[in-house]
C-alpha atoms as a PDB file:
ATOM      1  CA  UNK A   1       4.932  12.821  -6.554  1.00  0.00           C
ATOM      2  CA  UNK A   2       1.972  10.644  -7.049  1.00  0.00           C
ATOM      3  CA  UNK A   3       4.187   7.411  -5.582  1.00  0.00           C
ATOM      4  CA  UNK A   4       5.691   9.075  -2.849  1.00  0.00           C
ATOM      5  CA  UNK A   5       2.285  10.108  -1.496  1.00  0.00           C
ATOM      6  CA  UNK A   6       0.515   7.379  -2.164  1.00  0.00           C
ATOM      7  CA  UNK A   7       3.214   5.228  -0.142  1.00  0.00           C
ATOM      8  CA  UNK A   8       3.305   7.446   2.481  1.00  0.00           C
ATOM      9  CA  UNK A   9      -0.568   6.987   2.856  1.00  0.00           C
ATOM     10  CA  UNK A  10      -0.183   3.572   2.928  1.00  0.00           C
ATOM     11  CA  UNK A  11       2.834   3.681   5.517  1.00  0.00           C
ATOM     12  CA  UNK A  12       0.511   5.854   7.674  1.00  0.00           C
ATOM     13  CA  UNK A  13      -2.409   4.131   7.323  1.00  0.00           C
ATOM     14  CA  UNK A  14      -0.626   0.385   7.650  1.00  0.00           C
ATOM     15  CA  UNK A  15       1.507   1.900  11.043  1.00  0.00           C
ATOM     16  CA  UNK A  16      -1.428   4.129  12.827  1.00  0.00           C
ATOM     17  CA  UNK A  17      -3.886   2.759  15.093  1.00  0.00           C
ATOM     18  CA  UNK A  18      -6.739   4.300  13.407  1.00  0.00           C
ATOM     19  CA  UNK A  19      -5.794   3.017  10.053  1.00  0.00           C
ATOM     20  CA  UNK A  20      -6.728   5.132   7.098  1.00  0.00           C
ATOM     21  CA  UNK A  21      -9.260   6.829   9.679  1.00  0.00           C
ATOM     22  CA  UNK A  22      -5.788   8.731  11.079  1.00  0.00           C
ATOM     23  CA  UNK A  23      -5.835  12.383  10.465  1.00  0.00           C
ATOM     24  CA  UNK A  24      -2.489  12.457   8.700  1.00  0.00           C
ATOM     25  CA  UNK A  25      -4.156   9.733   6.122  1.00  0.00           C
ATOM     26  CA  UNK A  26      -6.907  12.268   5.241  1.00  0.00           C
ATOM     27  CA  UNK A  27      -4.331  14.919   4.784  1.00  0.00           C
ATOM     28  CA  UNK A  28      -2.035  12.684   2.629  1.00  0.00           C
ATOM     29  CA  UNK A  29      -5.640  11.588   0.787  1.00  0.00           C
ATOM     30  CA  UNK A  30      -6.070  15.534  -0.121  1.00  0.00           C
ATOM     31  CA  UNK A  31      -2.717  15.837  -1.559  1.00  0.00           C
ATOM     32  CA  UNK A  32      -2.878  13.072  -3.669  1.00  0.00           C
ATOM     33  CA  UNK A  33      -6.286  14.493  -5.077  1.00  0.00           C
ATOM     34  CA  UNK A  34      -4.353  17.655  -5.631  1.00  0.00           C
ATOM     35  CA  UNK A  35      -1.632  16.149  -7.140  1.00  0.00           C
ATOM     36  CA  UNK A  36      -3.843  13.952  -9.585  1.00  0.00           C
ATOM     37  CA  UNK A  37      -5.706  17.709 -10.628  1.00  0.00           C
ATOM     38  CA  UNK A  38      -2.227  19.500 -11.020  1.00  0.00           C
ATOM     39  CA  UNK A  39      -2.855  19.317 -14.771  1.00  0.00           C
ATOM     40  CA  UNK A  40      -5.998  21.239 -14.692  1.00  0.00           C
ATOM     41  CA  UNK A  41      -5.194  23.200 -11.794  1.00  0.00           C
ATOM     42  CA  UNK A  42      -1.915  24.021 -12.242  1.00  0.00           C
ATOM     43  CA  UNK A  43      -1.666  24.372  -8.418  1.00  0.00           C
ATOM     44  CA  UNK A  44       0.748  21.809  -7.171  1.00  0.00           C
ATOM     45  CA  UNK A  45       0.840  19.982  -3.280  1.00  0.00           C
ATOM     46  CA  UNK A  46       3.748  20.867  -1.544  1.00  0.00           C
ATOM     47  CA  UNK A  47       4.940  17.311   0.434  1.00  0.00           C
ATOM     48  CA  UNK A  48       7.300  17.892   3.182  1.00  0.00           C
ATOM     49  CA  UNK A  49      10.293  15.492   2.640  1.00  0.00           C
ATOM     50  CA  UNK A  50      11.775  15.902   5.371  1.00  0.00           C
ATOM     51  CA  UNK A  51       9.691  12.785   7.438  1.00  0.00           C
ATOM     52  CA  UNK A  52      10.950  10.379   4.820  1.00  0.00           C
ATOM     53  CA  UNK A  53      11.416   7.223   6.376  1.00  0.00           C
ATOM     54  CA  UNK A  54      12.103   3.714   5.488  1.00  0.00           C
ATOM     55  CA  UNK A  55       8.510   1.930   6.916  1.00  0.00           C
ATOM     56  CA  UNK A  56       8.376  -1.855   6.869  1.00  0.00           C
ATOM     57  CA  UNK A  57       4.973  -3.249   7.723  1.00  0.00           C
ATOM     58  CA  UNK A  58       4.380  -5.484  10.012  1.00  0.00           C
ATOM     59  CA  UNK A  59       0.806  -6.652   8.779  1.00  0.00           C
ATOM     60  CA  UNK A  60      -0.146  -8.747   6.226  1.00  0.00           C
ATOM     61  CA  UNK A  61       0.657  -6.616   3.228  1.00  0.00           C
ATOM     62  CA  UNK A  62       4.647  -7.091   4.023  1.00  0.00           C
ATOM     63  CA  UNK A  63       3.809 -10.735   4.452  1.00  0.00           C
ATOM     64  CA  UNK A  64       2.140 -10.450   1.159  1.00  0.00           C
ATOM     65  CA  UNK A  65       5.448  -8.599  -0.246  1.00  0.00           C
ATOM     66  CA  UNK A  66       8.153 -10.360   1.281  1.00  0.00           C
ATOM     67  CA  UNK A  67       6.466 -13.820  -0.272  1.00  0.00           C
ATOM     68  CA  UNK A  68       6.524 -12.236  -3.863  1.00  0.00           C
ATOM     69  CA  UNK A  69       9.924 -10.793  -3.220  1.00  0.00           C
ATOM     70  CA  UNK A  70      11.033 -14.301  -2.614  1.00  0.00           C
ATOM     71  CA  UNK A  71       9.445 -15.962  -5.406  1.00  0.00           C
ATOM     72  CA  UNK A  72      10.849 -15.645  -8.666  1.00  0.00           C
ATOM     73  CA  UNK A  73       9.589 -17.357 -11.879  1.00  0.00           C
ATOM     74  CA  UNK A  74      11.448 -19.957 -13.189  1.00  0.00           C
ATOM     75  CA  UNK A  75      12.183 -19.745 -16.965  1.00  0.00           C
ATOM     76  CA  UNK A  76      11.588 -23.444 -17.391  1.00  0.00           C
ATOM     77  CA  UNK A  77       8.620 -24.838 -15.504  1.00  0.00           C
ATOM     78  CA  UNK A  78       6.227 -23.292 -12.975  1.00  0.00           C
ATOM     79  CA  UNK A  79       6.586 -25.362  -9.827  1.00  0.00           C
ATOM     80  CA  UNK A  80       3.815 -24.916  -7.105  1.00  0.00           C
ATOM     81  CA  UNK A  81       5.432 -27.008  -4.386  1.00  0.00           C
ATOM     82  CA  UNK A  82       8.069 -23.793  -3.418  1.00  0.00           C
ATOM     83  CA  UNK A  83       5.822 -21.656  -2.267  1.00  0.00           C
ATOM     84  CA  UNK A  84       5.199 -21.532   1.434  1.00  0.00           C
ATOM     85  CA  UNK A  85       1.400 -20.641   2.447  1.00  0.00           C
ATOM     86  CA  UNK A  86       1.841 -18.550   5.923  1.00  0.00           C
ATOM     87  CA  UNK A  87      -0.587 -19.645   7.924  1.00  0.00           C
ATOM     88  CA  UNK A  88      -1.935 -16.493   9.154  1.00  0.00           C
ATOM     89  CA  UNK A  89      -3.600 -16.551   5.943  1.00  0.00           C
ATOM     90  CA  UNK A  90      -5.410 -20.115   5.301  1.00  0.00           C
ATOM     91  CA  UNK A  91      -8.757 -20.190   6.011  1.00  0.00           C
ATOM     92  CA  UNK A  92     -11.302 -22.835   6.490  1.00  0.00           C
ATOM     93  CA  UNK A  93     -12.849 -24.822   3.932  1.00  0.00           C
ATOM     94  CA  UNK A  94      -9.245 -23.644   1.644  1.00  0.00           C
ATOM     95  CA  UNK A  95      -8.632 -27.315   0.570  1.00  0.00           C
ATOM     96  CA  UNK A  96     -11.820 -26.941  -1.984  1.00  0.00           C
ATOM     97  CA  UNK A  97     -10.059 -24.330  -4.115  1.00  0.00           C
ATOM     98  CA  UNK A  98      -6.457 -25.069  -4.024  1.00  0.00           C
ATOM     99  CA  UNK A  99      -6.572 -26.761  -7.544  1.00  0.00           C
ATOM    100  CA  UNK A 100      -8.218 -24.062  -9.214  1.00  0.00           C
ATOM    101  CA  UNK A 101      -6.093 -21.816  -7.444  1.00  0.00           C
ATOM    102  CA  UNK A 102      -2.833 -23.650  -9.138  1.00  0.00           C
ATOM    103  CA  UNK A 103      -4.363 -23.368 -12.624  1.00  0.00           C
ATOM    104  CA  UNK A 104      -4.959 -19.942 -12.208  1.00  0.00           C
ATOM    105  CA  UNK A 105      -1.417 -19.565 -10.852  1.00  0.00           C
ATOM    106  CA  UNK A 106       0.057 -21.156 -14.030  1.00  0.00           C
ATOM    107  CA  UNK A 107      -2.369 -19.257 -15.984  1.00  0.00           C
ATOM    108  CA  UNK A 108      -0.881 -16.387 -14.563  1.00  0.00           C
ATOM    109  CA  UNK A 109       2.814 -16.695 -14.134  1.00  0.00           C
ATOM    110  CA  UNK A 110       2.737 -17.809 -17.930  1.00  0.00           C
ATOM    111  CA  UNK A 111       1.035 -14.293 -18.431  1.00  0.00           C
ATOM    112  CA  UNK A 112       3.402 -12.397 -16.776  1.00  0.00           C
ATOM    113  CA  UNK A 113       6.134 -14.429 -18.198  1.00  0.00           C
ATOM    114  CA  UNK A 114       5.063 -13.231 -21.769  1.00  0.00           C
ATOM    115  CA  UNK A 115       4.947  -9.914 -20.689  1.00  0.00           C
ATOM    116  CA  UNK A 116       8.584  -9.899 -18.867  1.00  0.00           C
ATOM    117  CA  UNK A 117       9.661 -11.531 -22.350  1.00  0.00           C
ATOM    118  CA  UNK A 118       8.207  -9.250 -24.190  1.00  0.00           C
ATOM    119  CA  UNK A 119       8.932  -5.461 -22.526  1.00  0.00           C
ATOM    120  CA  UNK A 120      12.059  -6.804 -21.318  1.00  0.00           C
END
């Protein structure tokens, strides 16, 4: 229940004008506070599932999405070169930090490869 409500504050906020500002966000905010205190209040939010929808953003957290969607770690070696930078999100001065932002890139896909190899 958390999930669904969470994603549906996200959908609402990503899609609405007033971002999480929209009234529907606060009311989605209030059940998920509910829902977190079920345990010790027993009392628990009633989400109407009948609005589901499939939402697909059109800001930069589906960019952000669809990019890791497409990239997939390869077993072998960790190759920088196939990832493609959109520009809507290079800013200027980027060039300064691109080779500590490979290391850490390694650093991490290594990480995460260890963890995939270990929990399956």
């Amino acid at each position: 229940l958390l999930g669904l409500i969470a994603y549906a504050h996200l959908a609402h906020a990503d899609s609405s004008i007033s971002r999480a500002h929209d009234p529907k966000c606060y009311k989605l905010a209030k059940l998920h506070s509910e829902a977190v205190d079920f345990l010790k209040t027993g009392k628990l939010p009633s989400l109407d599932y009948s609005h589901k929808v499939s939402y697909q953003s059109k800001g930069v957290l589906n960019k952000l999405f669809q990019q890791v969607k497409k990239f997939s770690i390869d077993t072998g070696s960790h190759t920088i070169s196939s990832i493609v930078i959109d520009p809507d999100l290079v800013i200027d001065g980027h060039e300064k930090y691109l080779e500590e932002a490979k290391t850490l890139l390694n650093s991490y896909n290594e990480d995460l490869q260890r963890m995939m190899h270990h929990y399956g």
